[in-house]
PDB file of N, CA and C in Angstrom:
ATOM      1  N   UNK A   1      46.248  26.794 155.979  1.00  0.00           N
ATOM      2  CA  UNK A   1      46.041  26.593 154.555  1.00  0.00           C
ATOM      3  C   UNK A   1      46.538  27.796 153.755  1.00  0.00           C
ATOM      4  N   UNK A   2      46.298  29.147 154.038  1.00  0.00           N
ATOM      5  CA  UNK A   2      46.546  30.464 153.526  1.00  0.00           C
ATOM      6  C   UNK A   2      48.387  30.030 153.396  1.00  0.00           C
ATOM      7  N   UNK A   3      48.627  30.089 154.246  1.00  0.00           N
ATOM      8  CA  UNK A   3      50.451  30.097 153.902  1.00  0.00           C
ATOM      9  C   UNK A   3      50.900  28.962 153.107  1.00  0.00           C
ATOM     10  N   UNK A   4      50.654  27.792 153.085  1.00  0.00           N
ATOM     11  CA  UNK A   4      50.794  26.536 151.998  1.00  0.00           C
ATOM     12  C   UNK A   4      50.283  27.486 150.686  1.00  0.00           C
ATOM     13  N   UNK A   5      49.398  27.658 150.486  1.00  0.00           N
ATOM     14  CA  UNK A   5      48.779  28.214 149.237  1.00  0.00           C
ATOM     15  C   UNK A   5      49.655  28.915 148.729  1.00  0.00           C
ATOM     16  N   UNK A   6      49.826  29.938 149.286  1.00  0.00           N
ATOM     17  CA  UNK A   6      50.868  31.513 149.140  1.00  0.00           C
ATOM     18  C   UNK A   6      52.187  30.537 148.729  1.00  0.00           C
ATOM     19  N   UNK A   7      52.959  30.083 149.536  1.00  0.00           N
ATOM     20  CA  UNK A   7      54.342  29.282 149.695  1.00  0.00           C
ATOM     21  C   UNK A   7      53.962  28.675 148.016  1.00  0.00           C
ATOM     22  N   UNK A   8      53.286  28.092 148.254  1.00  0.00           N
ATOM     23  CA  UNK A   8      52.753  26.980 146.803  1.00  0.00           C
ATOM     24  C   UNK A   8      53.111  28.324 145.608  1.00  0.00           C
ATOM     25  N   UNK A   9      52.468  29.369 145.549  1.00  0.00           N
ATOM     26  CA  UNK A   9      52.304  30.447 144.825  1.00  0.00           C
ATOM     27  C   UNK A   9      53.752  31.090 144.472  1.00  0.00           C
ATOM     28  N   UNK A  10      54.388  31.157 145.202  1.00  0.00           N
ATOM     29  CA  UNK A  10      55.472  31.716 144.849  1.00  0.00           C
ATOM     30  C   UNK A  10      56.886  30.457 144.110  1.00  0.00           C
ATOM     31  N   UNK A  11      56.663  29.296 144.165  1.00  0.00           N
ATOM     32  CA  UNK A  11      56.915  28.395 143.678  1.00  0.00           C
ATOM     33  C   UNK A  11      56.506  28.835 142.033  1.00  0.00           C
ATOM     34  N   UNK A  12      55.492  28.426 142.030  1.00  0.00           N
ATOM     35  CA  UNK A  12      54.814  28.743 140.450  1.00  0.00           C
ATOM     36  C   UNK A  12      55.151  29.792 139.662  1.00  0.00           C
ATOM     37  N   UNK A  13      55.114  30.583 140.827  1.00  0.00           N
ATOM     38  CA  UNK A  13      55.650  32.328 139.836  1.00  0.00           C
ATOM     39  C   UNK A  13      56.296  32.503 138.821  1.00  0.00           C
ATOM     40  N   UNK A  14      57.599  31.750 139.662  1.00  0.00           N
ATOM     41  CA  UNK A  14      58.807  31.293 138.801  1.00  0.00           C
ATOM     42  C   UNK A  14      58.819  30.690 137.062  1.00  0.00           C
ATOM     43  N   UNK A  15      56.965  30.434 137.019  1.00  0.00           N
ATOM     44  CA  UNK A  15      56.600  29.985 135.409  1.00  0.00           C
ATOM     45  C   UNK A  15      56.124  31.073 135.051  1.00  0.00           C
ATOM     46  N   UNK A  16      56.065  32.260 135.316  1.00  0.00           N
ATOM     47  CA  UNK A  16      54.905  33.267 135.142  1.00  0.00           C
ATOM     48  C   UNK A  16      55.906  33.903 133.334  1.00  0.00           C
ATOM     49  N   UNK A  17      55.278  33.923 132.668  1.00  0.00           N
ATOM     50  CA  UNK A  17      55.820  34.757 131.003  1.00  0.00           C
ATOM     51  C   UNK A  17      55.582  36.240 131.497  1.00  0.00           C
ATOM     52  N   UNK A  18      56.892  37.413 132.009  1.00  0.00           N
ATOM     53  CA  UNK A  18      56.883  38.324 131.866  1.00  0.00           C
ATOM     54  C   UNK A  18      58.303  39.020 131.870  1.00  0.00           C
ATOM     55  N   UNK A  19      58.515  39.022 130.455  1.00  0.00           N
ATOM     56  CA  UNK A  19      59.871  39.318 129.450  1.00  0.00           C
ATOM     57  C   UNK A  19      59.642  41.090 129.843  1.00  0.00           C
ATOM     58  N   UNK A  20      58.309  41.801 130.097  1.00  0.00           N
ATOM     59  CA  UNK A  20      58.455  43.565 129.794  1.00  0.00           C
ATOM     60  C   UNK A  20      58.540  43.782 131.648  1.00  0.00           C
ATOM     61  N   UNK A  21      58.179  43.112 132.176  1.00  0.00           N
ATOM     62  CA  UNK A  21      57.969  43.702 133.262  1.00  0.00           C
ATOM     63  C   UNK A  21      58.840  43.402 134.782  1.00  0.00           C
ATOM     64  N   UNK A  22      58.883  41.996 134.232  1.00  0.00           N
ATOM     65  CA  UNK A  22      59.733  41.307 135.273  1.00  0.00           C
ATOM     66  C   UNK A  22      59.378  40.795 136.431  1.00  0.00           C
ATOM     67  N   UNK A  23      58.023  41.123 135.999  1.00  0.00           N
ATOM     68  CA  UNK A  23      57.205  41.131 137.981  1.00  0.00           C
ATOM     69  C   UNK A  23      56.221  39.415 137.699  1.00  0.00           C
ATOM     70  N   UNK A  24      57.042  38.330 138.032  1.00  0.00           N
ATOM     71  CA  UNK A  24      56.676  37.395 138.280  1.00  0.00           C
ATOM     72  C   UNK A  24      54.950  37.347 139.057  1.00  0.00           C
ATOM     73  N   UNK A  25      54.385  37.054 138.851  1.00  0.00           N
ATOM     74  CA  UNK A  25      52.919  36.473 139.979  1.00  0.00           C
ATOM     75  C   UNK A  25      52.269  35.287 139.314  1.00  0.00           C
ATOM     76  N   UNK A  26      52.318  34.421 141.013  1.00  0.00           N
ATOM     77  CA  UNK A  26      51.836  32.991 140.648  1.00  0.00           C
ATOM     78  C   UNK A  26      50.482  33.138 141.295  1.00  0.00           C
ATOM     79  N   UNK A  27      49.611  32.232 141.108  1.00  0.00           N
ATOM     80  CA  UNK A  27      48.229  32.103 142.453  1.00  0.00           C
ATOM     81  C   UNK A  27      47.887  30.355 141.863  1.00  0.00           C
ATOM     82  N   UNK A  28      47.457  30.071 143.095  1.00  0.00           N
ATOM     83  CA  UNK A  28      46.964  28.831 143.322  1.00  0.00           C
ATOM     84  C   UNK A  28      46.003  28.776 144.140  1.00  0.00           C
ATOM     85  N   UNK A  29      44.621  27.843 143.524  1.00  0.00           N
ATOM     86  CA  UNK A  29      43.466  27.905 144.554  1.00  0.00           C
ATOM     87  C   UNK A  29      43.271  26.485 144.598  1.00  0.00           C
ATOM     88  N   UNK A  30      42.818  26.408 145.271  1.00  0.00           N
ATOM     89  CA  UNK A  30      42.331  24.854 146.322  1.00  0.00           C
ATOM     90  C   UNK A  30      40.971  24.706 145.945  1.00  0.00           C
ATOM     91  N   UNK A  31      39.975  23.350 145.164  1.00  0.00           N
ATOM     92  CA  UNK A  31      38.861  23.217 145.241  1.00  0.00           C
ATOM     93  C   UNK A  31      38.283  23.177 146.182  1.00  0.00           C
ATOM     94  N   UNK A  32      36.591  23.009 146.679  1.00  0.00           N
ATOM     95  CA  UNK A  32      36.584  22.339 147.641  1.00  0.00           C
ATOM     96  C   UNK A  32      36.618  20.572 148.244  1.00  0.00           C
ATOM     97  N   UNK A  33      36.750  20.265 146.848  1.00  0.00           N
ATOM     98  CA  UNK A  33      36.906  18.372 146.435  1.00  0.00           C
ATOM     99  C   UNK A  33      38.509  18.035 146.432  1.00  0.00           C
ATOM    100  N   UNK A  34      39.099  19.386 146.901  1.00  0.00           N
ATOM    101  CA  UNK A  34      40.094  18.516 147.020  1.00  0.00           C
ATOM    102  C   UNK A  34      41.726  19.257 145.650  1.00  0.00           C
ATOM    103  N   UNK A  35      41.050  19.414 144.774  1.00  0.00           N
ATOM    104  CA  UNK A  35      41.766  19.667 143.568  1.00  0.00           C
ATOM    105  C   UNK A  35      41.903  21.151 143.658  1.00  0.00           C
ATOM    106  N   UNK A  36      44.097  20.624 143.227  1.00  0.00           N
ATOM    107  CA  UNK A  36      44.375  22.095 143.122  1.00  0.00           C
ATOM    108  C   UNK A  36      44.727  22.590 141.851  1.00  0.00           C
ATOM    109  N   UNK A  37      44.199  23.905 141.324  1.00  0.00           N
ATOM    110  CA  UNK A  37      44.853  24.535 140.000  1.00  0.00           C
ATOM    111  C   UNK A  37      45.986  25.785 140.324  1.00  0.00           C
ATOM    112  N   UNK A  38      46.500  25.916 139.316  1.00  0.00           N
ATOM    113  CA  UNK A  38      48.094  26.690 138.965  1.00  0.00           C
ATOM    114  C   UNK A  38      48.099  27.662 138.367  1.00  0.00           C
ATOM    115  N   UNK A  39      48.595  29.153 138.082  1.00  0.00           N
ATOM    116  CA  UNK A  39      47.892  30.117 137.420  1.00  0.00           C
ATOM    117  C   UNK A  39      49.518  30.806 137.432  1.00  0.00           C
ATOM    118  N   UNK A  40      49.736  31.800 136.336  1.00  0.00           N
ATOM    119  CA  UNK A  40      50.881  32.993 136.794  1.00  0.00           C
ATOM    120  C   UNK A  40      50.314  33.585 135.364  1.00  0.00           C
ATOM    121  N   UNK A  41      50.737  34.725 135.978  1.00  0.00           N
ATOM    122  CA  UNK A  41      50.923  35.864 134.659  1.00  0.00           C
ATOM    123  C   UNK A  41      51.300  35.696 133.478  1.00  0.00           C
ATOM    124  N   UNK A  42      50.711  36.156 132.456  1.00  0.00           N
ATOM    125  CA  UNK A  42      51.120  35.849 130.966  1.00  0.00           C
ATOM    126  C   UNK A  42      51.210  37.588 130.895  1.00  0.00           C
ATOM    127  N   UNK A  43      52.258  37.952 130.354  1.00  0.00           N
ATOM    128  CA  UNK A  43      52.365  39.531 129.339  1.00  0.00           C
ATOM    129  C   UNK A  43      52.202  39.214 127.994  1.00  0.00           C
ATOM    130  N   UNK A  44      51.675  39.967 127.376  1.00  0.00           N
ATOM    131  CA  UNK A  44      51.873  40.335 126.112  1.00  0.00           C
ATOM    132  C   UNK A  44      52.673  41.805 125.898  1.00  0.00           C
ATOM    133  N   UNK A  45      53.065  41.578 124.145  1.00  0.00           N
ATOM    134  CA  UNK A  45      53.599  43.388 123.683  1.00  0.00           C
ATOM    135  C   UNK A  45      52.830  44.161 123.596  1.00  0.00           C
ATOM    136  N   UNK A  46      51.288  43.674 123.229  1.00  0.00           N
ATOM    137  CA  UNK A  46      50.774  44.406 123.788  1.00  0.00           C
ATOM    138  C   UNK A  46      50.197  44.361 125.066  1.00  0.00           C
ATOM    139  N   UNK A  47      50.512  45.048 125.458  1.00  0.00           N
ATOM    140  CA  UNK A  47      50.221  45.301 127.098  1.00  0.00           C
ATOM    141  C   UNK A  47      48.668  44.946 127.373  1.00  0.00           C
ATOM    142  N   UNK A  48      47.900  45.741 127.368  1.00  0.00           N
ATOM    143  CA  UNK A  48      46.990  45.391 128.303  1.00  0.00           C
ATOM    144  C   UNK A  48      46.013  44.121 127.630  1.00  0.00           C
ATOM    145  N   UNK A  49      46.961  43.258 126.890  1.00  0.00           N
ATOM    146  CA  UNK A  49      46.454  41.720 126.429  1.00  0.00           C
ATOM    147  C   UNK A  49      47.133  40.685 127.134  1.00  0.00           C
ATOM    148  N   UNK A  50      47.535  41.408 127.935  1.00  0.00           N
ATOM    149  CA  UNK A  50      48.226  40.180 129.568  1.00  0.00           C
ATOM    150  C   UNK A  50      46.919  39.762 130.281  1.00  0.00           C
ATOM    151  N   UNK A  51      47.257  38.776 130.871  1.00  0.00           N
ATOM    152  CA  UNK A  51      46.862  38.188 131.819  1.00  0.00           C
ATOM    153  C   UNK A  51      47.085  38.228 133.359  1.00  0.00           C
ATOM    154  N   UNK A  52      46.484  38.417 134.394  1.00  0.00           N
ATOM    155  CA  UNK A  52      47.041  38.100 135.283  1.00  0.00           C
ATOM    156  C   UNK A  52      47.018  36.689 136.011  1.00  0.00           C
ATOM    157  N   UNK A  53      47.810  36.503 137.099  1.00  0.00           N
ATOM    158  CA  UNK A  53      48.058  35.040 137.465  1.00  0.00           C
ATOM    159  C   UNK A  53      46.186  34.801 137.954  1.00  0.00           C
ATOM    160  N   UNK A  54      45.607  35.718 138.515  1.00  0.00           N
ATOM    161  CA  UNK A  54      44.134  35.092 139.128  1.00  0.00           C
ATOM    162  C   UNK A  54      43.250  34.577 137.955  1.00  0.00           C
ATOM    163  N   UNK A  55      43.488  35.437 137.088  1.00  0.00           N
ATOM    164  CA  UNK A  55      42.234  34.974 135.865  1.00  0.00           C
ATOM    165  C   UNK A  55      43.068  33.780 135.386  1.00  0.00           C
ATOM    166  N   UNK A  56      43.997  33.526 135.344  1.00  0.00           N
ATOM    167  CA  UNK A  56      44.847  32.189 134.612  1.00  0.00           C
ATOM    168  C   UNK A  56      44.370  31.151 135.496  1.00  0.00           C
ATOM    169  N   UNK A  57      44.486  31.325 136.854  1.00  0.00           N
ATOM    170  CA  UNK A  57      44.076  29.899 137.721  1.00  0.00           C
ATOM    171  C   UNK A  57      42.616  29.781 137.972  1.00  0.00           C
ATOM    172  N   UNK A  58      41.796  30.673 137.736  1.00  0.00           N
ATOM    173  CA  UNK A  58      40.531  30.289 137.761  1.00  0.00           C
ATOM    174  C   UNK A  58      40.016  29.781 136.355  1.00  0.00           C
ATOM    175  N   UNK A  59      40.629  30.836 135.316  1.00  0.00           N
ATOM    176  CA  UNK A  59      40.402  30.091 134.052  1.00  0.00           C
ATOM    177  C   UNK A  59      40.899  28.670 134.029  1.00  0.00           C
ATOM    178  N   UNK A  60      42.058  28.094 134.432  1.00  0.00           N
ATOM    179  CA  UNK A  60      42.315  27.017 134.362  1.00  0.00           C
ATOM    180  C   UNK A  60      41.559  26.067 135.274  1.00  0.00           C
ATOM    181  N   UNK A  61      40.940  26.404 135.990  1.00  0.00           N
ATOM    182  CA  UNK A  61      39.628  25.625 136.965  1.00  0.00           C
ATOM    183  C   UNK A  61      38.855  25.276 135.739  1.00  0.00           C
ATOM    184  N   UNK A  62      38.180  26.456 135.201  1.00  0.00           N
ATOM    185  CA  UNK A  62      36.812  26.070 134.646  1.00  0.00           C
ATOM    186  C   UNK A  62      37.162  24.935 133.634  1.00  0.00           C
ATOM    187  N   UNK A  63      37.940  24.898 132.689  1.00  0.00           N
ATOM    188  CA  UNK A  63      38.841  24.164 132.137  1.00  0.00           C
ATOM    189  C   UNK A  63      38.552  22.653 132.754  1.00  0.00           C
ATOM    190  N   UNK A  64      38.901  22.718 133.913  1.00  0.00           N
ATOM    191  CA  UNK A  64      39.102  21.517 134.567  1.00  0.00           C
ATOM    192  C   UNK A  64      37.565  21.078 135.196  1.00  0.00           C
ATOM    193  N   UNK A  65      36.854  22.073 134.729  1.00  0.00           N
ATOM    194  CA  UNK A  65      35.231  21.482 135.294  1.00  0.00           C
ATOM    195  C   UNK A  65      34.573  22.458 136.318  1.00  0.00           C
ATOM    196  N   UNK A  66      35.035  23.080 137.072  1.00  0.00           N
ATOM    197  CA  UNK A  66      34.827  24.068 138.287  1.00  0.00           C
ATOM    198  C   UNK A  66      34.306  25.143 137.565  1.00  0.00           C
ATOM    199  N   UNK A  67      33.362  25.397 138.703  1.00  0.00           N
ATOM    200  CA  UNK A  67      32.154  26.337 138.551  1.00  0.00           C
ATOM    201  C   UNK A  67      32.469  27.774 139.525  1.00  0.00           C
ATOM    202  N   UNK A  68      31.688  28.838 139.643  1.00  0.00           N
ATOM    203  CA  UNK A  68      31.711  29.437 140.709  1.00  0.00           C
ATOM    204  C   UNK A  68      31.405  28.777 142.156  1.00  0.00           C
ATOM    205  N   UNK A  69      32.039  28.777 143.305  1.00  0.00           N
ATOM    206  CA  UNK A  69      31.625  28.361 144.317  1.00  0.00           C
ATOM    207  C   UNK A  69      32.335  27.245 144.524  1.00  0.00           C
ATOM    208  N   UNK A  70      33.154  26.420 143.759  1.00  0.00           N
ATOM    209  CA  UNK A  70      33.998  25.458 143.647  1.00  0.00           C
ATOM    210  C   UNK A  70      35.049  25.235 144.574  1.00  0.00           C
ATOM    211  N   UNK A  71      35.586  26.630 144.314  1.00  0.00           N
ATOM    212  CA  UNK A  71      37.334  27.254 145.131  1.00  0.00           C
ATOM    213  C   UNK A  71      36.886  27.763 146.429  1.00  0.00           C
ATOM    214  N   UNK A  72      37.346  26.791 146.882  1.00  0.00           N
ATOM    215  CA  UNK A  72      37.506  27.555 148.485  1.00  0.00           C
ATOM    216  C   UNK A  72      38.451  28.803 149.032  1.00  0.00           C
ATOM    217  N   UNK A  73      39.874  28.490 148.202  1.00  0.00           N
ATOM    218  CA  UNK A  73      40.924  29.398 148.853  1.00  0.00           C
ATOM    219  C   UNK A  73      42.218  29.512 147.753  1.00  0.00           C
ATOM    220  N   UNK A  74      42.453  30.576 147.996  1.00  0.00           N
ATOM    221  CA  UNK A  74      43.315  31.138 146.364  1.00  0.00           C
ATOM    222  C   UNK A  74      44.452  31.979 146.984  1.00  0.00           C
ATOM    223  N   UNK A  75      45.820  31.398 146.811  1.00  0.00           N
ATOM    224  CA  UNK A  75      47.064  32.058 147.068  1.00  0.00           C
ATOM    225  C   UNK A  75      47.683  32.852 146.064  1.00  0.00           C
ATOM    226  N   UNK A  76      47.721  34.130 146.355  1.00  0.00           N
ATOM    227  CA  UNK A  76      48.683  35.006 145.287  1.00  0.00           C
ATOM    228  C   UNK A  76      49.749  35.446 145.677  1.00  0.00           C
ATOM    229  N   UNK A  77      50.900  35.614 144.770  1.00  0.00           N
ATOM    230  CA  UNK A  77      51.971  36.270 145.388  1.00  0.00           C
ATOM    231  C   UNK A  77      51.865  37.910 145.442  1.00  0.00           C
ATOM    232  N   UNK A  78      50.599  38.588 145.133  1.00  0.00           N
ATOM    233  CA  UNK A  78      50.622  39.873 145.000  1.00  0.00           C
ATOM    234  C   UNK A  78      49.137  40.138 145.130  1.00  0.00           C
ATOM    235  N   UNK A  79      48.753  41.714 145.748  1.00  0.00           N
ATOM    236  CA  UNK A  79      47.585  41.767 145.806  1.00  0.00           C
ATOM    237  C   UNK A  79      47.142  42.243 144.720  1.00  0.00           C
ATOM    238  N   UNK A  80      45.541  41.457 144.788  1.00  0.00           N
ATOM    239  CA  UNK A  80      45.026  41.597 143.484  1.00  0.00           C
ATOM    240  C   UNK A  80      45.124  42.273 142.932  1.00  0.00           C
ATOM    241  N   UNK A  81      44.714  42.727 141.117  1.00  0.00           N
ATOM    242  CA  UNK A  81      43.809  43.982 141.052  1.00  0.00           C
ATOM    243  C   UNK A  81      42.729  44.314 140.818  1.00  0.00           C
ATOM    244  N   UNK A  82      42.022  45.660 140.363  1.00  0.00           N
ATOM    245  CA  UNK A  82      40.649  45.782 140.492  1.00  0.00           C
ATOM    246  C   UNK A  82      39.823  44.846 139.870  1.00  0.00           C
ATOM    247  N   UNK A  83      39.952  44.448 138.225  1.00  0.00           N
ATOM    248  CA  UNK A  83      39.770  43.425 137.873  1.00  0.00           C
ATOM    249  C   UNK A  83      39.800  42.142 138.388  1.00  0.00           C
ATOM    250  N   UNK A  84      40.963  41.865 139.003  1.00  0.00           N
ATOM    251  CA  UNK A  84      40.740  40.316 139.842  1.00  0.00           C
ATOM    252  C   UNK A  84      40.219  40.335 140.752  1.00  0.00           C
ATOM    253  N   UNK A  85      40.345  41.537 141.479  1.00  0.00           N
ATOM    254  CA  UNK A  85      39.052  41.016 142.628  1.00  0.00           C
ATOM    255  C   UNK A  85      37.637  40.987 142.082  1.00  0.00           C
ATOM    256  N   UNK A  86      37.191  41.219 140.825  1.00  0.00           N
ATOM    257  CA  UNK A  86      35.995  41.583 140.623  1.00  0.00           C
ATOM    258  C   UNK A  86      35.524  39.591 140.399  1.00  0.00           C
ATOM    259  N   UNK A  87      36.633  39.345 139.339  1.00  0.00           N
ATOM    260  CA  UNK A  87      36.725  37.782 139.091  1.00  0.00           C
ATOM    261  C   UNK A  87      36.768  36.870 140.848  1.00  0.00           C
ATOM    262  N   UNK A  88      37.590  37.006 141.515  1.00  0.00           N
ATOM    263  CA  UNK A  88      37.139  36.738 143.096  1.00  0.00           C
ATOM    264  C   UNK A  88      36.081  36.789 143.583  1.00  0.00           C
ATOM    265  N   UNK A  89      35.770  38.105 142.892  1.00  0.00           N
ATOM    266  CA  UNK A  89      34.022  38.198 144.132  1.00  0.00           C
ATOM    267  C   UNK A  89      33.077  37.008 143.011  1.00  0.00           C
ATOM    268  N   UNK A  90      32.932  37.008 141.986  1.00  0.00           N
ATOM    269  CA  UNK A  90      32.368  36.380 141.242  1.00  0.00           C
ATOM    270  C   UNK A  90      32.152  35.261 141.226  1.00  0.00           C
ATOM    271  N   UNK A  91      33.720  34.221 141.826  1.00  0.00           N
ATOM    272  CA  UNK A  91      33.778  33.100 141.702  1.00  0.00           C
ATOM    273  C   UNK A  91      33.630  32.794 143.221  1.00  0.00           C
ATOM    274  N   UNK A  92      33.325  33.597 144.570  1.00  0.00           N
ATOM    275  CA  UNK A  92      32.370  33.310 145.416  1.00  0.00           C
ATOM    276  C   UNK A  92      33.875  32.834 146.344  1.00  0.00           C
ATOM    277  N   UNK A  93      34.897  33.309 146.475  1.00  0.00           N
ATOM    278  CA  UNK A  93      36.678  32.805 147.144  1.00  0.00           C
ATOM    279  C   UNK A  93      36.182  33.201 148.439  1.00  0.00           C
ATOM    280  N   UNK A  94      36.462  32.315 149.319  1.00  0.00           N
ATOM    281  CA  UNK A  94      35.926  32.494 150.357  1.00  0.00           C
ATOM    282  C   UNK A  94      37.263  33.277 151.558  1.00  0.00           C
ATOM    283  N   UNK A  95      38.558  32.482 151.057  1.00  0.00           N
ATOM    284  CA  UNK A  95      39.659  32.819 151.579  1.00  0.00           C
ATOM    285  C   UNK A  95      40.744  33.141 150.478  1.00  0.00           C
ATOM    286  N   UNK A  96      41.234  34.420 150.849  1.00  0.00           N
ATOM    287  CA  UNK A  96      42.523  34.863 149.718  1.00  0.00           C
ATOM    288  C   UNK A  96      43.344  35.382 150.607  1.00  0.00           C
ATOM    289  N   UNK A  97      44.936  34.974 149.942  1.00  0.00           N
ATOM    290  CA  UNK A  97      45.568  34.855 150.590  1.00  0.00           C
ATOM    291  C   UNK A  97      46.761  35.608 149.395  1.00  0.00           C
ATOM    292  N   UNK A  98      47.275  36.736 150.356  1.00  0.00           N
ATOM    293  CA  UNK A  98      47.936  37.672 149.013  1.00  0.00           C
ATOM    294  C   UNK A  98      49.230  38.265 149.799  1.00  0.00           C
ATOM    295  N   UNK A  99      50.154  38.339 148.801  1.00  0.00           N
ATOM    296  CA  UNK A  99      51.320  39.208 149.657  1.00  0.00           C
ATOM    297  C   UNK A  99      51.442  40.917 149.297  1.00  0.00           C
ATOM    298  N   UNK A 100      51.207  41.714 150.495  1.00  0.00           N
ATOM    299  CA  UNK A 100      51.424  42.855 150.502  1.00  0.00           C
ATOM    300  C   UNK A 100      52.439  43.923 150.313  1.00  0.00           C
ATOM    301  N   UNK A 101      52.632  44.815 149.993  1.00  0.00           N
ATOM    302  CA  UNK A 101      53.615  45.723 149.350  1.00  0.00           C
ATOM    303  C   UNK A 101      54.698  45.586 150.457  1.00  0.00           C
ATOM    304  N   UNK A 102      54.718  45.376 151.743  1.00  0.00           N
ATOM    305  CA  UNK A 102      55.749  45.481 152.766  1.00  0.00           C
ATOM    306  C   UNK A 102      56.083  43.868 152.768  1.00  0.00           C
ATOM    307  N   UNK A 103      55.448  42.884 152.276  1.00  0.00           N
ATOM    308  CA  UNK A 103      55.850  41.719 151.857  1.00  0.00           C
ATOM    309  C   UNK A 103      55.263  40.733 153.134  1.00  0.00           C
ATOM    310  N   UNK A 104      54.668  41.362 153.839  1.00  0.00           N
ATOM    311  CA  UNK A 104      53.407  40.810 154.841  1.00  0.00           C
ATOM    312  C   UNK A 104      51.860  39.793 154.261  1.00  0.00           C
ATOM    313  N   UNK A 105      51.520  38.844 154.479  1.00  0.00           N
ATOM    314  CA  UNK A 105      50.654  37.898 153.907  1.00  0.00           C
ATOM    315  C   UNK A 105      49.080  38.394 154.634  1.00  0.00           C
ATOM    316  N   UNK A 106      48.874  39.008 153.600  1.00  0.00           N
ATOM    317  CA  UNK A 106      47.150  39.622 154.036  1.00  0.00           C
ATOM    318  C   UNK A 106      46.212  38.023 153.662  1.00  0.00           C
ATOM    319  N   UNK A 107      45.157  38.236 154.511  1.00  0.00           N
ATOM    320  CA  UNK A 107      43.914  37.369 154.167  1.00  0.00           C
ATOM    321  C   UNK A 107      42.742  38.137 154.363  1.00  0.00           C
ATOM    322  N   UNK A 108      41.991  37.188 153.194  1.00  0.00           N
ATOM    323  CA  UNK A 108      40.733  38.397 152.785  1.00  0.00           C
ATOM    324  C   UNK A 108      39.660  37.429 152.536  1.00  0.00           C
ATOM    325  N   UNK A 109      38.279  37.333 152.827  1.00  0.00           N
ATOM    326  CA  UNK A 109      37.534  37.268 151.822  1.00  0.00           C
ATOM    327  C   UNK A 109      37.847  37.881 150.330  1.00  0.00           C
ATOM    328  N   UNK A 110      36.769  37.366 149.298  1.00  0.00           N
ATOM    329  CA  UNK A 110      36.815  38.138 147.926  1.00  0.00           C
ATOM    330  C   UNK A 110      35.780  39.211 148.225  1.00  0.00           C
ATOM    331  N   UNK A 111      34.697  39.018 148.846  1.00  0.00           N
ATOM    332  CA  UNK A 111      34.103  40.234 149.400  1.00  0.00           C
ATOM    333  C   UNK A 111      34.365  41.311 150.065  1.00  0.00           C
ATOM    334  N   UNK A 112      35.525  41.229 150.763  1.00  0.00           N
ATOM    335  CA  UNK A 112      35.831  42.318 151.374  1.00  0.00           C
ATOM    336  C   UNK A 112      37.297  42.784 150.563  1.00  0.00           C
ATOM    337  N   UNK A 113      37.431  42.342 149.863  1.00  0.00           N
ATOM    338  CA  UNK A 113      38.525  42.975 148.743  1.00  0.00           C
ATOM    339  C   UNK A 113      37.812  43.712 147.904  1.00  0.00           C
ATOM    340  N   UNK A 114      36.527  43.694 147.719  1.00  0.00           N
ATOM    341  CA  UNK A 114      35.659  44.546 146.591  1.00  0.00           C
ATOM    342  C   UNK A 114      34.853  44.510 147.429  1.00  0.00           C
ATOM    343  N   UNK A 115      34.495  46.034 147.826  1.00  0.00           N
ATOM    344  CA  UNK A 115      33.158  46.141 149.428  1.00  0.00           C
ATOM    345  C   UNK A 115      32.448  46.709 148.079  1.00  0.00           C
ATOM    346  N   UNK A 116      30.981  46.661 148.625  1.00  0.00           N
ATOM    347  CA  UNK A 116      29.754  47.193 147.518  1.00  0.00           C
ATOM    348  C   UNK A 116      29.851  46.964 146.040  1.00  0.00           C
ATOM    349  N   UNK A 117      30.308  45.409 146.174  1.00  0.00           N
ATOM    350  CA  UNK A 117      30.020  45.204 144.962  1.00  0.00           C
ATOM    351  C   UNK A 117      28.342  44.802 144.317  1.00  0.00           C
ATOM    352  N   UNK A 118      28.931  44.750 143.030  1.00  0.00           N
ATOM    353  CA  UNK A 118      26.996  43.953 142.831  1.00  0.00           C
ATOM    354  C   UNK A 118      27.259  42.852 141.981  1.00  0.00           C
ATOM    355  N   UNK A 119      26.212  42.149 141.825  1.00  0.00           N
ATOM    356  CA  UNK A 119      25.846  40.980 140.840  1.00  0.00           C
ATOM    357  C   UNK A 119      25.214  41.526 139.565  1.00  0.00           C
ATOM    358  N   UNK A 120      25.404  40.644 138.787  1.00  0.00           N
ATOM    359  CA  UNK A 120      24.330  40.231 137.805  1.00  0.00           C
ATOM    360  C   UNK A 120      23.196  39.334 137.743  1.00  0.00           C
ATOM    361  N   UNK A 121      22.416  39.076 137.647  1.00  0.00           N
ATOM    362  CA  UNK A 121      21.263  38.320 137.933  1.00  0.00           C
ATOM    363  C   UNK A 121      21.722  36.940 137.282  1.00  0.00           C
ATOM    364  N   UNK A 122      21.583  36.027 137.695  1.00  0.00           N
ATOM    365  CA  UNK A 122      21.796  34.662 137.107  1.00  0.00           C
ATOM    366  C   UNK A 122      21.069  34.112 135.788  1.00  0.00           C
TER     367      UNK A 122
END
């Protein structure tokens, strides 16, 4: 499933809006019902009012009805960042599936992409 996802991901990229940077990233996660959502990077001029591709495909979940705990497994073409893994651990990703700087396909929990994290109380 991790490599379909990823494969799927780098497909998408190819939609990702980034005119300053150039650095395409797609992600795609898998419900567990079945349903898949689509995500890539949005830039803005101003910079740090971008998006990255993880918050785009989970935002586009909730959108579509999905809750935390929903997504089973989430393909990126790049490893996260601190921020997205925080959104990962949050939304409870059980399997992530990311491409590494040597261009090698890591898999992760979202928990072990952010060790000692914490919650908020519900």
């Amino acid at each position: 499933m991790s490599k379909e996802l990823y494969d799927r991901a780098v497909t998408v990229s190819q939609r990702a809006y980034a005119p300053y940077s150039n650095y395409l990233v797609g992600a795609v996660a898998l419900a567990r019902d079945g349903r898949v959502f689509e995500g890539v990077n949005v830039e803005n001029a101003a910079y740090p009012l971008g998006v990255c591709a993880e918050r785009s495909v989970l935002s586009r979940a909730v959108v579509e009805g999905a809750r935390p705990g929903d997504i089973e497994a989430v393909g990126i073409t790049a490893s996260p960042c601190g921020g997205c893994r925080q959104w990962l651990y949050e939304w409870r990703i059980g399997e992530v599936s990311y491409s590494r700087a040597d261009g090698s396909i890591a898999q992760a929990t979202a928990a072990e992409l952010l060790p000692d994290s914490w919650d908020l109380p519900a």
